[in-house]
N, C-alpha and C. Protein backbone atom coordinates (compact mmCIF):
# COMPACT_ATOMS: atom_id res chain seq x y z
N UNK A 1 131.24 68.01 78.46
CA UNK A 1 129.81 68.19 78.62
C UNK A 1 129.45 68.25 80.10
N UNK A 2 128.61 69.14 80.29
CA UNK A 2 127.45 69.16 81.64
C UNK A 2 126.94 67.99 81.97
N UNK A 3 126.97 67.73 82.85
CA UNK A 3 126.22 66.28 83.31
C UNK A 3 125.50 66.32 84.89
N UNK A 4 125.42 67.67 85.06
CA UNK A 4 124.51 67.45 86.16
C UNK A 4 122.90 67.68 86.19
N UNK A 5 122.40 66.81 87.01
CA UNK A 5 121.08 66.89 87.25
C UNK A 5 120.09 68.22 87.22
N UNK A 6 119.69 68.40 86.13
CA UNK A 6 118.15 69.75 86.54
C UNK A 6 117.32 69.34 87.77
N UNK A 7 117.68 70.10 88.58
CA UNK A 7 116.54 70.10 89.58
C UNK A 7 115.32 71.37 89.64
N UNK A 8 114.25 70.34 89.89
CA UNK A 8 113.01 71.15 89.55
C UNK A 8 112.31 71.69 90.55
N UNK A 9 112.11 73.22 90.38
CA UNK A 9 112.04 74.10 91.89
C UNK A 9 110.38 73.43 92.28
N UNK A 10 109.40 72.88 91.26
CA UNK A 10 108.51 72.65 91.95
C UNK A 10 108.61 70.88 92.21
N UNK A 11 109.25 70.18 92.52
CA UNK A 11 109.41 68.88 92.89
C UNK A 11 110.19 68.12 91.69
N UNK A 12 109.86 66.74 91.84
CA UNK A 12 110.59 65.93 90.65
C UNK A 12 109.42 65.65 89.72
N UNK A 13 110.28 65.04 88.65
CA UNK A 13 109.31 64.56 87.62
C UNK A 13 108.82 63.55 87.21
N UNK A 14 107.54 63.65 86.78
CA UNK A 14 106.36 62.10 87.23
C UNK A 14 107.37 60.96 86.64
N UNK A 15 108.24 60.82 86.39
CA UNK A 15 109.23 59.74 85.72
C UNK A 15 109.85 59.08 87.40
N UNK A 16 110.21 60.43 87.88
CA UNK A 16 110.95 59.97 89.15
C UNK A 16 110.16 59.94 89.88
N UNK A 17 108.68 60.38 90.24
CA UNK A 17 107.46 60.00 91.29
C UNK A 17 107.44 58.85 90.76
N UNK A 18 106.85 58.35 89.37
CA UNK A 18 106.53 56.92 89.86
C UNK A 18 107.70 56.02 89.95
N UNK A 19 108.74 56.45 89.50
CA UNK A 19 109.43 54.98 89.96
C UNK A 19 110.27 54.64 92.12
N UNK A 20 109.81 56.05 92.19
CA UNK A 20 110.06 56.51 93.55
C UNK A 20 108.78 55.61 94.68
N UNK A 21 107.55 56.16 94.16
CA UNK A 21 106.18 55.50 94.73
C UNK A 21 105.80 54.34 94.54
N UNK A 22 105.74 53.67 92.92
CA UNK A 22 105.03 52.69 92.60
C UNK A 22 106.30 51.49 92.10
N UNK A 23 105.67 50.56 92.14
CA UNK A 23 106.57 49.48 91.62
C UNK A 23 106.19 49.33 90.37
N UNK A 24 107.32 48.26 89.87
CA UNK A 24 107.36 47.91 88.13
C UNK A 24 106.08 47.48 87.49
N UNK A 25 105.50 46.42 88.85
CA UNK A 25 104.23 46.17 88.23
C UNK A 25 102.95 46.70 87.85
N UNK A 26 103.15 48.00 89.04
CA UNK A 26 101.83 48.84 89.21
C UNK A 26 102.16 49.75 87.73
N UNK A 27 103.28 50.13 87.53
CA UNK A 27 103.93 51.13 86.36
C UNK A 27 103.30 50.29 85.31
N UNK A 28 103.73 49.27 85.37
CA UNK A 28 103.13 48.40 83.61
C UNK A 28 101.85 48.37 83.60
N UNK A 29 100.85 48.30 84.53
CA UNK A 29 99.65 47.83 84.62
C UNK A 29 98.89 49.15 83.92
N UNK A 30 99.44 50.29 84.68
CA UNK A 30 98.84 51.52 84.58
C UNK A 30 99.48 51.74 83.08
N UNK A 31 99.97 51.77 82.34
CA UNK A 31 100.66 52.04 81.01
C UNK A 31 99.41 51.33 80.25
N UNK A 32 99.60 49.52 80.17
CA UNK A 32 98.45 49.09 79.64
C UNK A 32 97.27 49.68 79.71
N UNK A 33 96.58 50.11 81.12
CA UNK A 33 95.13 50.40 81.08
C UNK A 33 95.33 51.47 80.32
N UNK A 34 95.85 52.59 80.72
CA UNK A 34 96.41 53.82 79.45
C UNK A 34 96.16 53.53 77.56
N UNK A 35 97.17 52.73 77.42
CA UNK A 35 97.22 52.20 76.20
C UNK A 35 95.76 51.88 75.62
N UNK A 36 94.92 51.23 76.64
CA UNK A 36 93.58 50.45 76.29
C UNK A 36 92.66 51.78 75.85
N UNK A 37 92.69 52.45 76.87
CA UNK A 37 91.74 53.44 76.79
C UNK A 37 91.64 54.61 75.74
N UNK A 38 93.56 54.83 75.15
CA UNK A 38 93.73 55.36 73.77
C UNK A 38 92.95 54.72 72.84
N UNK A 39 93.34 53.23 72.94
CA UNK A 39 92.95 52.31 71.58
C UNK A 39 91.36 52.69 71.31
N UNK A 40 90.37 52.62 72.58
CA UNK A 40 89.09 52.61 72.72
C UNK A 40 88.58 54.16 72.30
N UNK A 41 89.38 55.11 72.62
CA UNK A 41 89.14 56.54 72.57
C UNK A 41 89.04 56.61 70.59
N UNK A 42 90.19 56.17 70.62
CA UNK A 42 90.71 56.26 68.58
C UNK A 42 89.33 55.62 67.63
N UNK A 43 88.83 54.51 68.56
CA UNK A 43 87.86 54.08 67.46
C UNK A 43 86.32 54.69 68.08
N UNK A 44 86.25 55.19 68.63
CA UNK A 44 84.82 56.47 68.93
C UNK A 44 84.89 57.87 68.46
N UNK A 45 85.99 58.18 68.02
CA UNK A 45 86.89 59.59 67.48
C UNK A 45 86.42 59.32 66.06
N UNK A 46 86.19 60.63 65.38
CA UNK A 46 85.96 60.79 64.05
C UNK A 46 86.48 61.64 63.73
N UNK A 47 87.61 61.48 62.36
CA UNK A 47 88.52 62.49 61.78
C UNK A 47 87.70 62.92 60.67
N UNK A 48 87.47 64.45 60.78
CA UNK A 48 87.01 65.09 59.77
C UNK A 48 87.57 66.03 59.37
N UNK A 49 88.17 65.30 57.34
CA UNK A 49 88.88 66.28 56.62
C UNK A 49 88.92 67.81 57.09
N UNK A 50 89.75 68.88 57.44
CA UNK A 50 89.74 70.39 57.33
C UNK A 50 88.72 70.95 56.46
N UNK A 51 88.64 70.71 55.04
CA UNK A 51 88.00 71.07 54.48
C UNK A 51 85.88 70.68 54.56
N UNK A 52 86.16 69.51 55.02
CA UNK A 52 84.72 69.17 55.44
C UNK A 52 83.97 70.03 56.72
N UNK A 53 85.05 69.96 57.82
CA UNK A 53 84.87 70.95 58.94
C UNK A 53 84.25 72.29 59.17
N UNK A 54 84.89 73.38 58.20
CA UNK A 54 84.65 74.20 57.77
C UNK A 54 82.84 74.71 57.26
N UNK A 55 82.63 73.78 56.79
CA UNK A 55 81.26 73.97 55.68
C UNK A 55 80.03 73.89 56.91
């Protein structure tokens, strides 16, 4: 097997920016607030059946 690195003609990837820039803590912190703001987004969101949509 291949095992070398893809390098990406327009820079690296936000995986390797943040662990390059930010530390572990700032990484977790920002994940949580992330996480929070899904949770908060999901319960203001209203799923409406396809078929209801439509009409």
């Amino acid at each position: 097997m291949n095992h070398e690195k893809k390098i990406s003609p327009v820079g690296e990837s936000w995986d390797e920016y943040r662990k390059k820039h930010y530390t572990a803590e700032e990484i977790a912190e920002n994940d949580l607030m992330v996480k929070k703001l899904l949770v908060s987004m999901g319960k203001k969101l209203t799923i409406v059946p396809l078929e209801l949509s439509e009409k």
